[in-house]
Protein backbone atom coordinates (compact mmCIF):
# COMPACT_ATOMS: atom_id res chain seq x y z
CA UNK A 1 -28.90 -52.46 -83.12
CA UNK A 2 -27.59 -49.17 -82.73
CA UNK A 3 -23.74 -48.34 -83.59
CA UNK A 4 -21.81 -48.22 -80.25
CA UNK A 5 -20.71 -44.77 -80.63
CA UNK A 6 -24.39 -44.01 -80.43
CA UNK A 7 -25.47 -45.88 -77.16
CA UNK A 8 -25.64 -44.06 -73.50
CA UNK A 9 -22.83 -44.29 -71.15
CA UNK A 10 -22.43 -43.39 -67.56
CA UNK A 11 -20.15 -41.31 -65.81
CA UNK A 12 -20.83 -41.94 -62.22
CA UNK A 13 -23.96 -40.48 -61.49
CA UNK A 14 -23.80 -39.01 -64.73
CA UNK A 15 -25.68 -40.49 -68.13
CA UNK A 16 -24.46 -39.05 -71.36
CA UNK A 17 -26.78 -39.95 -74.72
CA UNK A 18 -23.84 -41.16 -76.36
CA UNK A 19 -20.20 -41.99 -76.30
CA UNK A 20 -19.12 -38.88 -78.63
CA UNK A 21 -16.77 -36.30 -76.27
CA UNK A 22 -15.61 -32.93 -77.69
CA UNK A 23 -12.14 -32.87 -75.93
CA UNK A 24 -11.12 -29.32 -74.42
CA UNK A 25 -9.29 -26.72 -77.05
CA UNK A 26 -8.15 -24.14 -75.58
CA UNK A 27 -9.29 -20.69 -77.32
CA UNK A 28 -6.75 -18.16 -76.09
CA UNK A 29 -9.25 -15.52 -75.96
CA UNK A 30 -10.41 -14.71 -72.68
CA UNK A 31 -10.09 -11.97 -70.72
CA UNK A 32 -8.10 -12.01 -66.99
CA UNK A 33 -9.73 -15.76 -67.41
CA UNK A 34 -13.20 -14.81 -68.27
CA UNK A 35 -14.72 -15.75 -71.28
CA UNK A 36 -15.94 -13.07 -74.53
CA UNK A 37 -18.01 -13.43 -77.01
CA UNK A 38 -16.13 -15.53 -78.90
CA UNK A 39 -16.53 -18.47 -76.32
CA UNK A 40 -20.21 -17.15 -76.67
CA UNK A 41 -20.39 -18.52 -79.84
CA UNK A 42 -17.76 -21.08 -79.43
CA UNK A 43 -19.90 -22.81 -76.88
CA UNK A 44 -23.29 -22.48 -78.52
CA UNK A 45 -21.38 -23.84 -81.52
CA UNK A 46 -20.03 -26.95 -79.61
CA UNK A 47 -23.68 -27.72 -77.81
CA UNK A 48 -24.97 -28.04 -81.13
CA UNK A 49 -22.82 -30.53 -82.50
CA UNK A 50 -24.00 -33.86 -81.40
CA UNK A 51 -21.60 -34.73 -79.15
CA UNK A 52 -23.03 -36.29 -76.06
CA UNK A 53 -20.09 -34.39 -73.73
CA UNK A 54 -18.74 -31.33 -74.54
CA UNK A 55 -15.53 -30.09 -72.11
CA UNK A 56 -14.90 -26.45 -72.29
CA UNK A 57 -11.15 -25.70 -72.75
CA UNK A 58 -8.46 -25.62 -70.06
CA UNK A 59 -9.39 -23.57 -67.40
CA UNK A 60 -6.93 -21.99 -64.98
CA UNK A 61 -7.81 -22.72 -60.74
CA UNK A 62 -5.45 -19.64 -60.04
CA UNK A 63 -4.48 -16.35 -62.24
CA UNK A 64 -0.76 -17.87 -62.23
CA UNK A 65 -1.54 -21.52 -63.36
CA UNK A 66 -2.83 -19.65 -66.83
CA UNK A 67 -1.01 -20.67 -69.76
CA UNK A 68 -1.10 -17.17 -72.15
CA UNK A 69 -3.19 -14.08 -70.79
CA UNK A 70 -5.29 -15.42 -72.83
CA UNK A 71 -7.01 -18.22 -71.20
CA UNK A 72 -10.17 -18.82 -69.46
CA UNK A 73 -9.94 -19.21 -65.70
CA UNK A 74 -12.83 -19.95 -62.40
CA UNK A 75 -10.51 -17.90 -60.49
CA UNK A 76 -12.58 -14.80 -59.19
CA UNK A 77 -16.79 -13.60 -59.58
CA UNK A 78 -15.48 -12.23 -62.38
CA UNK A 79 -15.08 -15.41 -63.99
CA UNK A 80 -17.99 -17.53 -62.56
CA UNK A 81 -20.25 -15.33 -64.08
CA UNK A 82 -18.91 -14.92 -67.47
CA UNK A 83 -18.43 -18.74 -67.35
CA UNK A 84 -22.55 -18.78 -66.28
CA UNK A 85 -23.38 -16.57 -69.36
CA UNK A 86 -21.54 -18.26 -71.95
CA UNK A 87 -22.78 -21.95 -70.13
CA UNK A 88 -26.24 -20.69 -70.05
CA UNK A 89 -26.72 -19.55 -73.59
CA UNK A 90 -24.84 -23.16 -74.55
CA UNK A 91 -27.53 -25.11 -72.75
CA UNK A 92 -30.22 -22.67 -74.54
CA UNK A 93 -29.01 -23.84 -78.24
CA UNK A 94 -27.97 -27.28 -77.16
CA UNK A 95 -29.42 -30.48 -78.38
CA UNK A 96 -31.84 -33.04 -76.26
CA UNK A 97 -29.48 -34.61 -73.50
CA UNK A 98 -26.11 -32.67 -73.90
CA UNK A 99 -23.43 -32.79 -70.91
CA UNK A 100 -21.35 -29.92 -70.20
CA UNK A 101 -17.72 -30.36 -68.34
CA UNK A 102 -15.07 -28.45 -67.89
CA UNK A 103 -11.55 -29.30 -67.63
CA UNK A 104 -9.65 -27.62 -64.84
CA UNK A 105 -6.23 -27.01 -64.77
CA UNK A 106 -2.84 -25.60 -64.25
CA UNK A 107 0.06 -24.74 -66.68
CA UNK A 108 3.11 -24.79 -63.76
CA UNK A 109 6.17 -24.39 -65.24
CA UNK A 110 4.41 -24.35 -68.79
CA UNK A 111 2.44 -20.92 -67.90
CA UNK A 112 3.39 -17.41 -69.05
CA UNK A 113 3.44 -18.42 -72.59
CA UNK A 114 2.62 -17.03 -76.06
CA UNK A 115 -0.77 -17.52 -77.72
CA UNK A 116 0.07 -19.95 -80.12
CA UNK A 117 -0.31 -17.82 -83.01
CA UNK A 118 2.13 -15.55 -81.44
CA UNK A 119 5.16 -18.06 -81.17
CA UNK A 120 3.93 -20.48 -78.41
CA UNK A 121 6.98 -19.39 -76.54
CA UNK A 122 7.94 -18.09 -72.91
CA UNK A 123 6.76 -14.44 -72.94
CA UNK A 124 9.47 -12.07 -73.08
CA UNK A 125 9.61 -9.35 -70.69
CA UNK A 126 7.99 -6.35 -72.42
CA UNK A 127 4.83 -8.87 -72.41
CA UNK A 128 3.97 -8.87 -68.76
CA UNK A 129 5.58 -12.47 -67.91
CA UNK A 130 5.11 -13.95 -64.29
CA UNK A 131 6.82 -16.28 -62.37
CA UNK A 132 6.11 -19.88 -62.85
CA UNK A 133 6.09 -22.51 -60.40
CA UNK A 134 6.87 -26.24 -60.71
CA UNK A 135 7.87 -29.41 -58.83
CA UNK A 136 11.44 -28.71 -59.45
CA UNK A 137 13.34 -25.25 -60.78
CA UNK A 138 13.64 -27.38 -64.47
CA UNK A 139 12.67 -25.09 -67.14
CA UNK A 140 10.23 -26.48 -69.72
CA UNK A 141 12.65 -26.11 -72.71
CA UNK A 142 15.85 -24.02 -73.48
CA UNK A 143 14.82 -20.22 -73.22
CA UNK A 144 11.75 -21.01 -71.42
CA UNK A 145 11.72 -18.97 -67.43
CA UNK A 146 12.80 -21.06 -64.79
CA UNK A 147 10.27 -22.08 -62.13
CA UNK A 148 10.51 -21.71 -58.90
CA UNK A 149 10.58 -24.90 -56.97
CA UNK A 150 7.27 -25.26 -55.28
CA UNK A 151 7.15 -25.08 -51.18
CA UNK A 152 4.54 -26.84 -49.08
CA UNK A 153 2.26 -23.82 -49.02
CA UNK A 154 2.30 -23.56 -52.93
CA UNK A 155 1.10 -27.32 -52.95
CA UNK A 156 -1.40 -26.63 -50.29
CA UNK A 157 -2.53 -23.06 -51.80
CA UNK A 158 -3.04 -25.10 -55.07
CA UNK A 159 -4.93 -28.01 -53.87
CA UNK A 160 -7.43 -25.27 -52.40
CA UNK A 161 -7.52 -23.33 -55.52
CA UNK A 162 -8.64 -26.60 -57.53
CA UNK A 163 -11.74 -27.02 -54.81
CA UNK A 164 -12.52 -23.67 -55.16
CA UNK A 165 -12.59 -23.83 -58.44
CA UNK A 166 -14.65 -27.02 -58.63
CA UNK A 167 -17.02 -25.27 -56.40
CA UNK A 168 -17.54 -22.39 -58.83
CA UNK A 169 -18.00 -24.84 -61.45
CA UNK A 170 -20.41 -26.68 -59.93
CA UNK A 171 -22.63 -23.42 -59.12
CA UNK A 172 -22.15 -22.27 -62.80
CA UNK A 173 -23.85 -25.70 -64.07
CA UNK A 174 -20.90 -27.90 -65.19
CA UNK A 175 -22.02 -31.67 -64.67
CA UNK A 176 -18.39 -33.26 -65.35
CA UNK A 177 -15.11 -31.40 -64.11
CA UNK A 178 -11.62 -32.93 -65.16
CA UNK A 179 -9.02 -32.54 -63.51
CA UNK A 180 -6.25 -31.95 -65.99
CA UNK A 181 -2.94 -34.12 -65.77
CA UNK A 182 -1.21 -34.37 -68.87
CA UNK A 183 0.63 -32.60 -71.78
CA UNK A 184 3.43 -31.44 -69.75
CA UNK A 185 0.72 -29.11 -66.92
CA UNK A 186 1.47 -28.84 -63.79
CA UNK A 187 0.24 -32.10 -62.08
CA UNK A 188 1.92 -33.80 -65.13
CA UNK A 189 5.12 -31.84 -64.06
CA UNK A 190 4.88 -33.74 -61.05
CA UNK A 191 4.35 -37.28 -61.95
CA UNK A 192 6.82 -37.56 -64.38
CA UNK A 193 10.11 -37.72 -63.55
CA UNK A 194 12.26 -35.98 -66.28
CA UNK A 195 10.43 -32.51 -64.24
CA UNK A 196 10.20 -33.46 -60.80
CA UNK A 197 13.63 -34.33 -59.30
CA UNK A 198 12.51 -33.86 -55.93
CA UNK A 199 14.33 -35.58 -52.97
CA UNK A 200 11.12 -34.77 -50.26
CA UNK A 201 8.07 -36.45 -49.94
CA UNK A 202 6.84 -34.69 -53.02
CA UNK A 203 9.51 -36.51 -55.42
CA UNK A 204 10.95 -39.90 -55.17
CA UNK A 205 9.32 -42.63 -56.36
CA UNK A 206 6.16 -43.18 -58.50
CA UNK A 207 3.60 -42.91 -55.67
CA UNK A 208 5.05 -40.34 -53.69
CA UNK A 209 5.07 -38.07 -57.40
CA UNK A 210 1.68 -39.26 -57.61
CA UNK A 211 0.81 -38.47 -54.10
CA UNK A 212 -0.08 -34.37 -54.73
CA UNK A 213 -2.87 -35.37 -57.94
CA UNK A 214 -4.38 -38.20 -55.67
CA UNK A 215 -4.56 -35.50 -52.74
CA UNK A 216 -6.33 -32.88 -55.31
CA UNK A 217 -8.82 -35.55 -56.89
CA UNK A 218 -9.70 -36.70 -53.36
CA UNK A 219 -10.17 -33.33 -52.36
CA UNK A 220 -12.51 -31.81 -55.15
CA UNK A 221 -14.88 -34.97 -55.15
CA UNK A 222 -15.08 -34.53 -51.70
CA UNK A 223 -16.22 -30.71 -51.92
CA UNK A 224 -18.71 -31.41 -55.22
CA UNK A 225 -22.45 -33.10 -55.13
CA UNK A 226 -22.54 -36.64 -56.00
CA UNK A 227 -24.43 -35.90 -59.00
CA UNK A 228 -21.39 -33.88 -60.62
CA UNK A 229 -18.61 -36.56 -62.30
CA UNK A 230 -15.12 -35.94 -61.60
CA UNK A 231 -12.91 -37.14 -64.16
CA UNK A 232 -9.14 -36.99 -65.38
CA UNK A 233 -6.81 -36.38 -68.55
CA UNK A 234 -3.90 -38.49 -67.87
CA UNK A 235 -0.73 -39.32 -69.71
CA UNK A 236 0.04 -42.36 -71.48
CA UNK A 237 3.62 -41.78 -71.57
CA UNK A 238 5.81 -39.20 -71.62
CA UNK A 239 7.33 -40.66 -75.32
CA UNK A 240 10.76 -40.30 -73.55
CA UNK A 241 13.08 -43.40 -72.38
CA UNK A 242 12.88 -43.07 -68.08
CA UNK A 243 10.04 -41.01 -68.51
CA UNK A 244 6.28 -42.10 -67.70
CA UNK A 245 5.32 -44.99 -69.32
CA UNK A 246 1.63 -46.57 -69.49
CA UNK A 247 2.65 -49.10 -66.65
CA UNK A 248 2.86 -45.86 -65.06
CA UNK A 249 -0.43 -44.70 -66.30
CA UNK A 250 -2.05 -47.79 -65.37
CA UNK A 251 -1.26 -47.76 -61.79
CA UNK A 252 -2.39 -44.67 -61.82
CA UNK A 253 -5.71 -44.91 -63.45
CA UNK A 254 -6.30 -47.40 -60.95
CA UNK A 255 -5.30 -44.99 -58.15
CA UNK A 256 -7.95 -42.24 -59.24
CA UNK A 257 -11.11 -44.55 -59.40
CA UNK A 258 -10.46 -45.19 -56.11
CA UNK A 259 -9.95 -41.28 -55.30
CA UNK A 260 -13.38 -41.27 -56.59
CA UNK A 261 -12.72 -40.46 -60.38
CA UNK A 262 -15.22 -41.84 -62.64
CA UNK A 263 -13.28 -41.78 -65.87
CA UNK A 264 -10.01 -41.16 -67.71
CA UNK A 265 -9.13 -39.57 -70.72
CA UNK A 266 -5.75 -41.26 -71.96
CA UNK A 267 -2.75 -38.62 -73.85
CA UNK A 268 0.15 -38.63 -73.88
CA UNK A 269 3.53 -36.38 -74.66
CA UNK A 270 4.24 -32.51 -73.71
CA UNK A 271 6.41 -32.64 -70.97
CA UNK A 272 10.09 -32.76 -73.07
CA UNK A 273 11.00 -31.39 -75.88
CA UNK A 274 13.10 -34.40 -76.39
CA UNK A 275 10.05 -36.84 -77.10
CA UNK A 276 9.64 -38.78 -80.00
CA UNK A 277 5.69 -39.21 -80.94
CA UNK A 278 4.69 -41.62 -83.81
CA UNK A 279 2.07 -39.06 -85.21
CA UNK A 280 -0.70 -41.31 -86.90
CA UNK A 281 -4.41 -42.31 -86.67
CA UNK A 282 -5.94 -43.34 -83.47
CA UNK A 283 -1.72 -43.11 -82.96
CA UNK A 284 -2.43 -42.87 -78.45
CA UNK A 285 -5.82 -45.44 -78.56
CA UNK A 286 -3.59 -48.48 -77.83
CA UNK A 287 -2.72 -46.49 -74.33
CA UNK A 288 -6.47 -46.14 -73.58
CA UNK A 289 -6.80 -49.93 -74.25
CA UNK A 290 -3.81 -50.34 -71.64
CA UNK A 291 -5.75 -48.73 -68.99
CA UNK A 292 -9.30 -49.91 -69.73
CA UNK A 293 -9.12 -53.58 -67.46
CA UNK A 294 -8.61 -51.58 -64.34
CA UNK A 295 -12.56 -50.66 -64.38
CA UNK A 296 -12.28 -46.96 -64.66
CA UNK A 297 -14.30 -45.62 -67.64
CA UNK A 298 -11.98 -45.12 -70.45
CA UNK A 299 -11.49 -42.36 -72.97
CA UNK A 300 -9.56 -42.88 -76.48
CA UNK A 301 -7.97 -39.17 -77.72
CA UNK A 302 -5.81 -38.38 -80.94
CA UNK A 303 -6.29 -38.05 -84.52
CA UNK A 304 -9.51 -40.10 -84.45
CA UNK A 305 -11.25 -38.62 -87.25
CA UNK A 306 -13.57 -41.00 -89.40
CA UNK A 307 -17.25 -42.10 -87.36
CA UNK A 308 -16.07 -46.03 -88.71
CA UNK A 309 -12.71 -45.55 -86.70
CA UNK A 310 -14.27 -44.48 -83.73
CA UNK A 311 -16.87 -47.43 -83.68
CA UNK A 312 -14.42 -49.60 -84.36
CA UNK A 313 -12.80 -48.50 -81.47
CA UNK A 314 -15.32 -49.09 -79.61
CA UNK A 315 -16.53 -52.15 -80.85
CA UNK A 316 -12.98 -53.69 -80.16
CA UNK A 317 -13.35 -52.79 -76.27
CA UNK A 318 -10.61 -50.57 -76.74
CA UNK A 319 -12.58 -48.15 -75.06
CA UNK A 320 -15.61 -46.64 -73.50
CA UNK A 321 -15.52 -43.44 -75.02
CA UNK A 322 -14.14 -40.91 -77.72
CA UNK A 323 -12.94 -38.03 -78.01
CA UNK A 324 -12.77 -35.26 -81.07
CA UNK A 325 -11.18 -32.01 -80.59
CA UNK A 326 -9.58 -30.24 -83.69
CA UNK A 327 -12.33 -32.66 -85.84
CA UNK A 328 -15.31 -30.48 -84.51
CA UNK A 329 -12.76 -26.94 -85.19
CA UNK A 330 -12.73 -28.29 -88.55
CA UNK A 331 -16.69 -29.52 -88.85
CA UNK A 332 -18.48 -28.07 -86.17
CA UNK A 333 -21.62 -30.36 -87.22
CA UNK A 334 -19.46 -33.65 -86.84
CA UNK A 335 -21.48 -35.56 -85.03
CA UNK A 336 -24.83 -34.98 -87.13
CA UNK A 337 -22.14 -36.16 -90.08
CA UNK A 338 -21.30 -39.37 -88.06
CA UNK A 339 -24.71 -40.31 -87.12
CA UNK A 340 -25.80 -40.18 -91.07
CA UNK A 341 -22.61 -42.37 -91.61
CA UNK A 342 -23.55 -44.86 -89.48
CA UNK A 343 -26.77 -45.11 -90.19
CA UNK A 344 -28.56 -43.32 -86.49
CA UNK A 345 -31.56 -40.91 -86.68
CA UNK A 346 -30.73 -37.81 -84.45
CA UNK A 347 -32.48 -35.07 -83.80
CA UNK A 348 -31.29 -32.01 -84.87
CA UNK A 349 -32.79 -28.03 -84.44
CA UNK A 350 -35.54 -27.85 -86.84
CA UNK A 351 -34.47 -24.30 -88.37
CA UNK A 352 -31.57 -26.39 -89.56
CA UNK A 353 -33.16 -29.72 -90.59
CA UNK A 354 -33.76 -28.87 -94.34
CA UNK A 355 -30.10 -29.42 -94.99
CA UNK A 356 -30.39 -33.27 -94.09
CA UNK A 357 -29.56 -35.13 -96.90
CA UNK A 358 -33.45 -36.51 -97.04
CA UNK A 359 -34.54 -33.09 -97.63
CA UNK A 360 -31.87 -31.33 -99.45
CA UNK A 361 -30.81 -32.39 -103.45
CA UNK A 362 -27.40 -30.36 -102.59
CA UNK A 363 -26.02 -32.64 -100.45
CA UNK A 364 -25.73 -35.21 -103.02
CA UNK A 365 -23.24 -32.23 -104.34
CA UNK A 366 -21.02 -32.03 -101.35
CA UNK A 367 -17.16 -33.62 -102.58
């Protein structure tokens, strides 16, 4: 019997050839939201390393919802057909049966920002800033630029932008678009309620701050083939007392299948400075166990490093898939590493098969 984390899974209409998801890192190299050559080989890199589902980084629905300058966007024809290029010599490298998504997004209050290598701050005003916008005129953090309160035509010019972008990223060749709702982003901004402080029918109580994402999901698997999955990153909790909590995230996982949304992928923190996270292995997988029982596919994200740990995982029902991001910065080839772990023949390119342990003395040599 085959290890768990090595079996199909379905997203919707959707079949992936296993339950291994490269989680969307964002690069901070793009140009006006197109991608360069480094997403060139980025991409090609990703496609190649065994992961059934590979989600491109955080990509921007409008030229404002970027976080830095630099980050990739499905904004203008500019961007779809950089984003085609880079997808297109992906799927040429890729191996048997590899899924493509890409995670759509916007930063709200959290945009004009630093790269992170350049202070991860607000940009200061000799750096081309731009206003933000947000639920409520909260600033993300002392010294960050306040937002301006969003008005109804900034919800409704959003909600568009997210359908237009789905379109795009349908016509590019994505199979899986996720709608991005967590680590303190704009639809997070809305749910929780240490950001939104509304007193309209945008703010208020849980389902009314709910009521913009459920509007957007409904809206982009309305305007996408049945064939393309439409998924979510949602947050677990906020880490912060009064904050959103998983009872939240529950309700609300249970929300988006019926919006249509085929699966979510559970985080947590990023919205307050003022959070307290208990850093650790597999340290957010209990909140994807939380929201597993309401039938949505479920996605376990965080410091999951080691193949064992995420078939254990899986093995415990704890969830239906999972999720490496930083693992496959750090070994591109992790997934050809976890099938020899656990025991699973998979095929690799053949102009790289003489390094399989079978055929090479060296690895024996590897620490």
């Amino acid at each position: 019997m085959s290890p768990r984390l090595f079996t199909p899974l379905e997203l919707g209409s959707v079949t992936l050839p296993n339950r291994i998801a490269v989680a969307p890192m964002c690069q901070y190299t793009a140009d006006d939201g197109s991608p360069t050559d480094w997403h060139l080989q980025h991409w090609m890199n990703l496609a190649m390393s065994g992961a059934g589902l590979v989600v491109v980084e955080a990509t921007a629905v409008e030229r404002i919802g970027r976080i830095t300058h630099g980050c990739t966007g499905l904004y203008s024809d500019a961007n779809e057909r950089a984003t085609a290029r880079t997808l297109a010599a992906a799927r040429a490298v890729a191996l048997p049966g590899t899924v493509f998504g890409v995670q759509l997004a916007h930063a709200g209050r959290k945009a004009s920002s630093q790269r992170p290598w350049e202070g991860g701050q607000a940009l200061p005003s000799g750096d081309d800033p731009w206003q933000t916008i947000g639920p409520s005129a909260i600033p993300n953090a002392e010294g960050w630029h306040v937002p301006r309160a969003m008005q109804e035509a900034d919800f409704e010019r959003v909600r568009d932008a997210f359908v237009a972008a789905a379109v795009r990223s349908v016509r590019v060749g994505f199979e899986v678009l996720e709608i991005h709702a967590a680590h303190g982003y704009l639809f997070h901004q809305t749910l929780s309620p240490i950001s939104n402080q509304r007193t309209d029918l945008r703010g208020g109580d849980r389902a009314h701050r709910a009521a913009f994402l459920l509007e957007v999901a409904r809206a982009v698997v309305a305007a996408v083939p049945s064939s393309v999955a439409v998924g979510a990153r949602i947050t677990g909790t906020d880490w912060v007392p009064g904050g959103w909590d998983i009872d939240d995230a529950v309700w609300l996982a249970g929300e988006l299948k019926a919006a249509g949304v085929v699966y979510a992928c559970v985080s947590s923190g990023g919205v307050s400075p003022a959070q307290k996270i208990p850093l650790g292995e597999g340290y957010q997988v209990h909140l994807a166990a939380a929201v597993k029982p309401t039938g949505i596919v479920t996605r376990a994200v965080g410091m999951i490093v080691r193949p064992q740990h995420a078939e254990e995982i899986l093995q415990k029902g704890d969830a239906d898939q999972v999720a490496f991001a930083r693992a496959f910065l750090d070994d591109p080839r992790w997934g050809w590493h976890a099938a020899d772990a656990l025991g699973v023949e998979m095929r690799r390119p053949p102009q790289y098969d003489r390094a399989r342990p079978r055929l090479w003395p060296g690895a024996a040599l590897k620490g």
